[in-house]
C-alpha atoms as a PDB file:
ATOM      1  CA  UNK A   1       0.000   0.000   0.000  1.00  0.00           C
ATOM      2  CA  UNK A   2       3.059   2.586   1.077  1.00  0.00           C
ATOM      3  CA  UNK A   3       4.936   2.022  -2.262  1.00  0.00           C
ATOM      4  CA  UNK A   4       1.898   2.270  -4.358  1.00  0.00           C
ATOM      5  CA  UNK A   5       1.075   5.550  -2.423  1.00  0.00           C
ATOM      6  CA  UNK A   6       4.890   6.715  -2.738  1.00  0.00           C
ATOM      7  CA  UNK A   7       4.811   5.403  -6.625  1.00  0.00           C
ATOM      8  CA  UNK A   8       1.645   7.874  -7.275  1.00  0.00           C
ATOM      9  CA  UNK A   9       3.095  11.008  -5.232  1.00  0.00           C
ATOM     10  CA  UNK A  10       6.095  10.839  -7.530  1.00  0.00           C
ATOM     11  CA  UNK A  11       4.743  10.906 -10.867  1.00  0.00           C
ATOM     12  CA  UNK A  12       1.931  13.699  -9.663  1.00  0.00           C
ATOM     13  CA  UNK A  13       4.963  15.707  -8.165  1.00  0.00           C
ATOM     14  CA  UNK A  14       3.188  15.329  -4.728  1.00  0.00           C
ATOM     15  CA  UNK A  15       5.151  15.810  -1.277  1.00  0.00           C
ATOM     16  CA  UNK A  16       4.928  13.341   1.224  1.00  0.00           C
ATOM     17  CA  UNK A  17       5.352  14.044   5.360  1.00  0.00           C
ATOM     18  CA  UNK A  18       5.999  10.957   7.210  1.00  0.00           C
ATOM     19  CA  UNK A  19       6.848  11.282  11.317  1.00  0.00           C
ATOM     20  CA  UNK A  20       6.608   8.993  13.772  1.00  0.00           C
ATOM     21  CA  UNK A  21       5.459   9.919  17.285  1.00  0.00           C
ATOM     22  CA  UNK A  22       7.683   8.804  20.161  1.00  0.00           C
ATOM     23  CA  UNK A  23       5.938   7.201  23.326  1.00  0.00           C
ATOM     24  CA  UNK A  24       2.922   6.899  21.477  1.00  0.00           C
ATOM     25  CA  UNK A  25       2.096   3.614  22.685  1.00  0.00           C
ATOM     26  CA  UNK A  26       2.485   4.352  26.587  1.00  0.00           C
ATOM     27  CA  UNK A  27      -0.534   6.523  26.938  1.00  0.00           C
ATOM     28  CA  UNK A  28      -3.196   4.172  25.711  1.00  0.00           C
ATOM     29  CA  UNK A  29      -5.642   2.691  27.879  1.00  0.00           C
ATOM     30  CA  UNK A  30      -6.037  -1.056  27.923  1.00  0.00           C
ATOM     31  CA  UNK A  31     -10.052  -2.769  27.955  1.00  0.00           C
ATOM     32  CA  UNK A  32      -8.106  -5.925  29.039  1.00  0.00           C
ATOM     33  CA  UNK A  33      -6.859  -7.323  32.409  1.00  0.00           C
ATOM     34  CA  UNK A  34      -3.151  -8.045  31.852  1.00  0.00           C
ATOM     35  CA  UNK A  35      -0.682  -9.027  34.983  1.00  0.00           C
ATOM     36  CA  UNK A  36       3.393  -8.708  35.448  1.00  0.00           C
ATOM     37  CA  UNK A  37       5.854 -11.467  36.101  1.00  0.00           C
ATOM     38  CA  UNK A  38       7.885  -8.869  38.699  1.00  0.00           C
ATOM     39  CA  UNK A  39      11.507  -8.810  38.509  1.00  0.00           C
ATOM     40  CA  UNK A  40      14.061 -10.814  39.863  1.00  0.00           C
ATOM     41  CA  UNK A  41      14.820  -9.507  43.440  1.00  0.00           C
ATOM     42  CA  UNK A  42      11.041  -7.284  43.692  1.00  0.00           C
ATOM     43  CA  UNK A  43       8.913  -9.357  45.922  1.00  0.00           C
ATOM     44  CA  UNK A  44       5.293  -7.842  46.543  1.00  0.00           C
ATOM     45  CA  UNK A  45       3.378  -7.422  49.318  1.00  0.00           C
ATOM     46  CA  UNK A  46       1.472 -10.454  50.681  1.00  0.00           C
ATOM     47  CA  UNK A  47      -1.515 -11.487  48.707  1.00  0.00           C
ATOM     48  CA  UNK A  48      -0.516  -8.630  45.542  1.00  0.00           C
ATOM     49  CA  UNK A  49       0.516  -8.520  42.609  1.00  0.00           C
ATOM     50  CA  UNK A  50       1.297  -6.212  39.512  1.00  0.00           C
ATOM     51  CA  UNK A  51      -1.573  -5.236  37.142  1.00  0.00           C
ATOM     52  CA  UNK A  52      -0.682  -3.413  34.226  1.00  0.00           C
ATOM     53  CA  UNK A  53      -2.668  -0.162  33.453  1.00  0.00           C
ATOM     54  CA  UNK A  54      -1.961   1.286  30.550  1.00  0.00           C
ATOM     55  CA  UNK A  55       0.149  -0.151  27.224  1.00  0.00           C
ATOM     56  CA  UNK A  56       4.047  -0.603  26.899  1.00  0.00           C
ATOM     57  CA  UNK A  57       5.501  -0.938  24.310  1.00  0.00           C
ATOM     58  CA  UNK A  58       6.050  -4.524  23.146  1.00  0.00           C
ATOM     59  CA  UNK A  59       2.913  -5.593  24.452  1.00  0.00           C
ATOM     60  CA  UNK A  60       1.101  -6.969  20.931  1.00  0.00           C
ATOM     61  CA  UNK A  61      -2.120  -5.315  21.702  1.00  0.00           C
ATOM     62  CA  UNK A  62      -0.282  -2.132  21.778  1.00  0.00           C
ATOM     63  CA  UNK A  63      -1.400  -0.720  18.442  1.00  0.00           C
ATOM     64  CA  UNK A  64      -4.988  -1.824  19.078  1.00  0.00           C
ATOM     65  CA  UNK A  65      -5.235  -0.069  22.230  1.00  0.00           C
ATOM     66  CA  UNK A  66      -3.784   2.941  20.974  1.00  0.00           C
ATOM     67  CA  UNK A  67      -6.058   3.411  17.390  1.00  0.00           C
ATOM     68  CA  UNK A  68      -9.121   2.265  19.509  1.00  0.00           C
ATOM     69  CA  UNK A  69      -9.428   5.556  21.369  1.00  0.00           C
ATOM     70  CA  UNK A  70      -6.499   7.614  19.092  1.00  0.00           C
ATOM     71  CA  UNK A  71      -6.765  11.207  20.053  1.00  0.00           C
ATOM     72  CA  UNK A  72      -4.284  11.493  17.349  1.00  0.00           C
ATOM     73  CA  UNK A  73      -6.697  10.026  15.153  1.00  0.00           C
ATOM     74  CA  UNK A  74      -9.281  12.350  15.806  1.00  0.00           C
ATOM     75  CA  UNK A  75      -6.877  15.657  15.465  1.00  0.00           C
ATOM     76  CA  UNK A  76      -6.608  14.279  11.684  1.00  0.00           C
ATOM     77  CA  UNK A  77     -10.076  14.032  10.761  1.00  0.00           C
ATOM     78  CA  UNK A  78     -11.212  17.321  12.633  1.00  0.00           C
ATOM     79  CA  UNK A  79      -8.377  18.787  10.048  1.00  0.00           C
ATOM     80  CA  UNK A  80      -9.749  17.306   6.969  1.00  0.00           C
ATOM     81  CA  UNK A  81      -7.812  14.460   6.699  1.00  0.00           C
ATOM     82  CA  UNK A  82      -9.467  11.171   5.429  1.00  0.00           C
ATOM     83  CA  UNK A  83      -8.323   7.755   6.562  1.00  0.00           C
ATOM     84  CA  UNK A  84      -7.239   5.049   3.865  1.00  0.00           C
ATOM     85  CA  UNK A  85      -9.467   2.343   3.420  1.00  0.00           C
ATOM     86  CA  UNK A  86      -7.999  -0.493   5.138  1.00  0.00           C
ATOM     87  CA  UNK A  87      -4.923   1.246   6.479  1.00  0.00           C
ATOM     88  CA  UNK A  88      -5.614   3.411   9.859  1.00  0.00           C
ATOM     89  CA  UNK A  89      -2.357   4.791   9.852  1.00  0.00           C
ATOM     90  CA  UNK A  90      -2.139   6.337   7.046  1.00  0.00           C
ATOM     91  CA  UNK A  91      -3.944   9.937   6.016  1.00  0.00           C
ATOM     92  CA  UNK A  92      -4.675  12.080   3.163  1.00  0.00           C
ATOM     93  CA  UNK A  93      -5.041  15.793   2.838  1.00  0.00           C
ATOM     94  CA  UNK A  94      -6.826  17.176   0.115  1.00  0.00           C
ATOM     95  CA  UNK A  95      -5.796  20.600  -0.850  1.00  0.00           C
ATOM     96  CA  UNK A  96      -7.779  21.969  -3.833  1.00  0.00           C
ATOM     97  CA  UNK A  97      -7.350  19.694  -6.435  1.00  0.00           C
ATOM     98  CA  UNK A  98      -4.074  18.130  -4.709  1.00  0.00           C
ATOM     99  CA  UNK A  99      -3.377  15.503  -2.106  1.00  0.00           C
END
């Protein structure tokens, strides 16, 4: 899907912006109950243990929980962006008769 967008921007002499958005995966809620193995020398109190809270990074339902409730996401679209079909990372801007 990228190259074919990439392939199209460059014979319509279109720019592309690309960025990536660091700790973007640490501030998303999780629906799910998900608990730690604690490390090696950490010992709980009696009767606890560790319930994770939000995402991390690593964690395979990372992505999900962050486009489920993407403020990000939102920003976009309020702008005029539109969402590719089958691809919720990636956005188009219409400008005129540009993208």
């Amino acid at each position: 899907m990228i190259r074919m967008i990439v392939a199209i921007a460059v014979q319509a002499g279109l720019t592309l912006y690309q960025f990536d958005i660091r700790g973007v995966f640490l501030c998303a809620p999780i629906d799910w109950e998900i608990y730690l193995k604690l490390p090696q020398g950490y010992e709980p109190p009696q009767g606890k243990t560790a319930k994770l809270l939000r995402s991390l990074y690593g964690l395979k339902q990372a992505p999900s929980a962050f486009h489920r409730d993407s403020l990000f996401e939102s920003w976009l679209l309020h702008y005029g962006f539109t969402a590719i079909r089958g691809n919720r990372v990636t956005f188009l801007l219409r400008c005129g008769t540009s993208v």
